[in-house]
Protein backbone atom coordinates (compact mmCIF):
# COMPACT_ATOMS: atom_id res chain seq x y z
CA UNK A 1 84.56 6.96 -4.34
CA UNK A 2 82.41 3.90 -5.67
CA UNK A 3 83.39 1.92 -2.67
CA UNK A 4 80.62 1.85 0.26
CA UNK A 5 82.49 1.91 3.73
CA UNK A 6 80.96 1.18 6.93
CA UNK A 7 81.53 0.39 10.82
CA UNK A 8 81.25 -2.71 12.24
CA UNK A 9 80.54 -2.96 15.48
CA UNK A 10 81.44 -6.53 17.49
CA UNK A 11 81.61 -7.97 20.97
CA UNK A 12 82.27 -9.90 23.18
CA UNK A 13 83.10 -11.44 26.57
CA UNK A 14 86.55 -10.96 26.70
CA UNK A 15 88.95 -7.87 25.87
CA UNK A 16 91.62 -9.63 24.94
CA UNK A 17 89.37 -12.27 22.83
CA UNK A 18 88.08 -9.51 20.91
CA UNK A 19 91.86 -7.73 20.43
CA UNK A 20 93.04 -10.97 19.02
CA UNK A 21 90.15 -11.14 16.90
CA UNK A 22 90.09 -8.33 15.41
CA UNK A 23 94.09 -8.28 14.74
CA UNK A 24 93.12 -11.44 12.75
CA UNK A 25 90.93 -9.31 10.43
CA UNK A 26 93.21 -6.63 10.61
CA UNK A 27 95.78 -8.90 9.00
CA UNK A 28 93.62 -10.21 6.58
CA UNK A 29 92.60 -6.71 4.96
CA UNK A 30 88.73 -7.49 5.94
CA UNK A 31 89.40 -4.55 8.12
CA UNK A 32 91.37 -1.62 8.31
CA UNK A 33 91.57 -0.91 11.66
CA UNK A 34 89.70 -1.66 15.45
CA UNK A 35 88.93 0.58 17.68
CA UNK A 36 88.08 -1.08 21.34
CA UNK A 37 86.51 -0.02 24.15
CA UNK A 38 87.80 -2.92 26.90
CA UNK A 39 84.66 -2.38 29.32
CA UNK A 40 80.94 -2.04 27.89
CA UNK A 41 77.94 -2.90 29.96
CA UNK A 42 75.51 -5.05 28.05
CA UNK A 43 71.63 -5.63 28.98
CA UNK A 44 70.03 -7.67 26.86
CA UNK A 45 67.05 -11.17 26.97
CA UNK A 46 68.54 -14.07 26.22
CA UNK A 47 66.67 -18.00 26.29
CA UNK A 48 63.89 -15.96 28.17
CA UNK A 49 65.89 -14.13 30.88
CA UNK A 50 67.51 -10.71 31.26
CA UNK A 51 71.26 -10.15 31.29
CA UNK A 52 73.32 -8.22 32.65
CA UNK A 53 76.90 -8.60 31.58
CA UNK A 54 80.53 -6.84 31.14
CA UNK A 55 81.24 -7.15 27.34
CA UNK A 56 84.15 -5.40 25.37
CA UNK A 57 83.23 -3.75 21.93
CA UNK A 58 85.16 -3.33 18.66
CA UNK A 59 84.09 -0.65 15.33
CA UNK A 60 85.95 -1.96 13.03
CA UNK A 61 86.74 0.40 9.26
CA UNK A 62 86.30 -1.55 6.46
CA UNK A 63 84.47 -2.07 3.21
CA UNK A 64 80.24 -2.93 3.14
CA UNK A 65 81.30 -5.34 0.72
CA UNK A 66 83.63 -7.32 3.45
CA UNK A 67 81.38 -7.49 5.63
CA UNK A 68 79.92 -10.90 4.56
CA UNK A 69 83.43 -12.36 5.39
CA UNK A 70 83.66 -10.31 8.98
CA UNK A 71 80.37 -12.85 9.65
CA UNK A 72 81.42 -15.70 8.66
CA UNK A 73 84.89 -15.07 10.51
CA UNK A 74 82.64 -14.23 13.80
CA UNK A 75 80.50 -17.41 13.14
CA UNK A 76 83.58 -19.74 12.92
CA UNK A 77 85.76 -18.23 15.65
CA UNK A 78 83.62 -16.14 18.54
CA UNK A 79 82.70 -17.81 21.55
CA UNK A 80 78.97 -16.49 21.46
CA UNK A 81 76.42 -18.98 19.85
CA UNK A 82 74.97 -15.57 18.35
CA UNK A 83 77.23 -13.16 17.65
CA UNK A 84 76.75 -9.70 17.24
CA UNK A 85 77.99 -8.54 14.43
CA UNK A 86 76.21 -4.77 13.16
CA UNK A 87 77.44 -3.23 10.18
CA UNK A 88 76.47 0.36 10.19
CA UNK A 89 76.91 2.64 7.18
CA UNK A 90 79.13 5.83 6.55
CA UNK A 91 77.34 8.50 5.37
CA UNK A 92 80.56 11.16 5.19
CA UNK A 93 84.02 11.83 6.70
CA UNK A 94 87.37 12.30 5.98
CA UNK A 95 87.94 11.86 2.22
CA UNK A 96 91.78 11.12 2.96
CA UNK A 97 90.50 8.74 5.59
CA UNK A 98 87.81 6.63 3.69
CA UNK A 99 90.99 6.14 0.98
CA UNK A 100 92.78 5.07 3.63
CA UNK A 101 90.35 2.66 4.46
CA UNK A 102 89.79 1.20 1.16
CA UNK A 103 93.77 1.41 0.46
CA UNK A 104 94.03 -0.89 3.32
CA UNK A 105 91.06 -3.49 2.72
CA UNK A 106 91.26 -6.27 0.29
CA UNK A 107 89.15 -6.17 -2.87
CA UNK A 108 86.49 -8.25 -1.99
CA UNK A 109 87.22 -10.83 -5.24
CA UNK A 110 90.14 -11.58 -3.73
CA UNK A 111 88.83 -12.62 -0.34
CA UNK A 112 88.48 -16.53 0.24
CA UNK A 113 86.79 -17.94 3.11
């Protein structure tokens, strides 16, 4: 397998925001799948304060090479001025599984913005 795949990890305010969001990718073979956790506790400085906040989170399965288009997606559409958007790599799983993954992402040439 030539194909690098990775998890992305996402969030965001809302639950549903992020479930809607990540169907979108879904259906546009950036990603394979999502799996969310509704209720994450994020603490974090932001313009010089600290935070404290209820976020949802998202790992999405997809190709390293989609993940430029999983940013700009998040840039365009999430609420956050700053997204975050972490693409971590896999180093080894499920061989059946990582074909699955690629199987169900689009070859990067094909993407368009």
């Amino acid at each position: 397998m030539t194909e690098q795949i990775c998890e992305v990890v996402i969030t965001a305010q809302s639950a549903e925001w992020l479930a809607e969001f990540t169907r979108g990718l879904v259906q546009r073979r950036l990603a394979a799948c999502g799996q969310s956790i509704a209720a994450v506790r994020s603490i974090y400085r932001w313009q010089g304060a600290v935070a404290d906040e209820a976020e949802a989170r998202v790992a999405l399965h997809t190709r390293l090479s989609l993940v430029e288009a999983i940013v700009a997606a998040a840039e365009r559409e999430h609420p956050y001025d700053v997204p975050c958007v972490l693409a971590l790599p896999v180093v080894a799983g499920n061989p059946r599984y990582l074909r699955w993954v690629l199987d169900e992402t689009a070859d990067p040439a094909t993407v368009t913005g």
